[in-house]
Protein backbone atom coordinates (compact mmCIF):
# COMPACT_ATOMS: atom_id res chain seq x y z
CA UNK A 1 -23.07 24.46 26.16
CA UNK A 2 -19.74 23.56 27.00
CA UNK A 3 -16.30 24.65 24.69
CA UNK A 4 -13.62 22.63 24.65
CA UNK A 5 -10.68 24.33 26.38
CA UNK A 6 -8.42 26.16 23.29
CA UNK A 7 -4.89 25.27 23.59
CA UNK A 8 -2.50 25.80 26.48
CA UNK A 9 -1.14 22.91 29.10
CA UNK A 10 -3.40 19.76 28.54
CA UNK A 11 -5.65 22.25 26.48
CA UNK A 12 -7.27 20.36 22.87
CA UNK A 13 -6.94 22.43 19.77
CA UNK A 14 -9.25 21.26 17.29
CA UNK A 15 -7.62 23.74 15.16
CA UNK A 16 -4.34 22.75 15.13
CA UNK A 17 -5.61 19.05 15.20
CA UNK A 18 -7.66 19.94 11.55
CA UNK A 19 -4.82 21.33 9.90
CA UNK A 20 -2.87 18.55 10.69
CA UNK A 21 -5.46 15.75 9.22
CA UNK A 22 -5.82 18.43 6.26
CA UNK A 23 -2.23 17.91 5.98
CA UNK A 24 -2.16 14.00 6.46
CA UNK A 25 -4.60 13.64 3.98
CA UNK A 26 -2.72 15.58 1.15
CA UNK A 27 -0.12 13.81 2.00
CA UNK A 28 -1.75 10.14 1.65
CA UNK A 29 -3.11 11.64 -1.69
CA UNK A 30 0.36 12.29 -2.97
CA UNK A 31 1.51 9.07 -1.83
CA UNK A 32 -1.34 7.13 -3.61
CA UNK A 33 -0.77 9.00 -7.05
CA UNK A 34 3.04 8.13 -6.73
CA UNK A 35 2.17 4.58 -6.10
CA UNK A 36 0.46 4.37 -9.62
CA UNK A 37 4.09 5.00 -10.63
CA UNK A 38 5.84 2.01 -8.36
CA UNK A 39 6.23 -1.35 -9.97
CA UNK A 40 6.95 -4.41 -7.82
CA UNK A 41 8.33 -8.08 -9.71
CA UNK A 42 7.23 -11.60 -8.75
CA UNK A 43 7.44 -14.81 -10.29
CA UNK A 44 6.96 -18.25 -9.70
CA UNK A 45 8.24 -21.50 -11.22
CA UNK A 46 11.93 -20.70 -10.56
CA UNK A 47 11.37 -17.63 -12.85
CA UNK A 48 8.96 -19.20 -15.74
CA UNK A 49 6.29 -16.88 -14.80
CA UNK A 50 6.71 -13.42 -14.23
CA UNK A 51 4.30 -10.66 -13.59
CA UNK A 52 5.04 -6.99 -13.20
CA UNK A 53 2.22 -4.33 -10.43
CA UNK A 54 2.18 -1.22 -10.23
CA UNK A 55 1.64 -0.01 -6.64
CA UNK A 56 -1.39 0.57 -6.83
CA UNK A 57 -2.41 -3.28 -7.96
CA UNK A 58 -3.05 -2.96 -11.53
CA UNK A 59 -0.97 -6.19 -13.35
CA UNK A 60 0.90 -4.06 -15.88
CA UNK A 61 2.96 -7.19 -17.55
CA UNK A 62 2.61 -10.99 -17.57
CA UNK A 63 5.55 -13.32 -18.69
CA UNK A 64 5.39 -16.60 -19.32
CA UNK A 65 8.60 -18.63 -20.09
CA UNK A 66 7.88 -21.00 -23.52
CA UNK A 67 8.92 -23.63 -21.52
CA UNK A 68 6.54 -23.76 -19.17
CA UNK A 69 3.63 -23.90 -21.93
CA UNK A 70 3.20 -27.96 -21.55
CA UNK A 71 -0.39 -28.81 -23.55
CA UNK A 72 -0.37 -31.67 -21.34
CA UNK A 73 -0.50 -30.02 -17.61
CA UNK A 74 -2.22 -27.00 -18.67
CA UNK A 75 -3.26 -26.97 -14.74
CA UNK A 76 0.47 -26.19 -13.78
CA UNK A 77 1.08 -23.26 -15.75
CA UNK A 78 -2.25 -21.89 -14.22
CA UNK A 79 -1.21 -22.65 -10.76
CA UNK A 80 2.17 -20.85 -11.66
CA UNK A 81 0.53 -17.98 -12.84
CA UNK A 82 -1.63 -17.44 -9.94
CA UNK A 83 1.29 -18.27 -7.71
CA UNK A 84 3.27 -14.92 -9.59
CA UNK A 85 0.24 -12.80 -9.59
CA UNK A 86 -0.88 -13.51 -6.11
CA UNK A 87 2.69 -12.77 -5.06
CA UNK A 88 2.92 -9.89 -7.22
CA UNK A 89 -0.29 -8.48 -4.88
CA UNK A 90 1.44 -8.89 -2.30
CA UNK A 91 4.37 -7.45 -2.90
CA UNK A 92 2.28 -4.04 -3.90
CA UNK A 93 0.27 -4.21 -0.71
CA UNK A 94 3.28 -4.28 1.16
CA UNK A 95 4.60 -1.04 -0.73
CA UNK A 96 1.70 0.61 -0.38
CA UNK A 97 1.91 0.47 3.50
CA UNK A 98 4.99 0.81 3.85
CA UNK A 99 4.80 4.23 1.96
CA UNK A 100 1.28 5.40 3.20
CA UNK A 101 2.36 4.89 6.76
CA UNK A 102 5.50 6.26 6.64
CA UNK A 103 3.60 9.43 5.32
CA UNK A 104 0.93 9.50 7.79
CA UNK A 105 3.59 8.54 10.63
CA UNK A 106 0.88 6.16 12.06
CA UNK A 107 2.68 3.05 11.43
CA UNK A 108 0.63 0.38 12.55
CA UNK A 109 -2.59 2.78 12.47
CA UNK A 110 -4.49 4.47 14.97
CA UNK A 111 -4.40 8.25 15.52
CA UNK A 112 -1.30 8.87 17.82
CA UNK A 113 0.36 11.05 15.29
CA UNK A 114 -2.26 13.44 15.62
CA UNK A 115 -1.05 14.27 19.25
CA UNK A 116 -4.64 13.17 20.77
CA UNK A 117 -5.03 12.47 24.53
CA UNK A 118 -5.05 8.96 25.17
CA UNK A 119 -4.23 8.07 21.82
């Protein structure tokens, strides 16, 4: 059977490769308990709807404006809440990549911070 050559010039250490995804991956843990922590605002309706997420998508507040409560266009108010929320998402998603892959270094993805050949 053949063994991988152990490190040196061009030489693969799965070794040093492991403890570096051991290390990534406590890393991306930490990051994805602080998230819980991170709110992000949106709102819709120049501001009559307003939602609060934490980072890690849970809606943690929802504010509607008095004046948007019309009895007669019920179907607005929904719209402007889903607007808010859906924005809200958003917003979260793009906090939670920005902070996981500034922690993992990957960036876009892909394993090139893990120092692979052809990676």
């Amino acid at each position: 059977m053949a063994r991988l050559p152990q490190g040196g010039p061009g030489g693969f250490d799965m070794g040093a490769m492991m403890k570096q995804v051991q290390q990534m991956q406590a890393e991306m843990t930490e990051a994805q308990e602080k998230l819980k922590d991170e709110v992000v605002e949106a709102s819709s309706g120049g501001g009559m709807v307003k939602v609060k997420m934490s980072g890690d998508l849970r809606l943690l507040e929802l504010t509607i404006d008095p004046d948007a409560i019309d009895p007669e266009d019920a179907e607005m108010l929904s719209d402007m809440v889903l607007a808010a929320v859906n924005e809200g998402i958003r917003a979260a998603q793009e906090l939670a990549a920005s902070k996981m892959g500034s922690v993992s270094g990957l960036g876009g993805g892909g394993l090139g911070g893990l120092g692979l050949p052809g990676m």
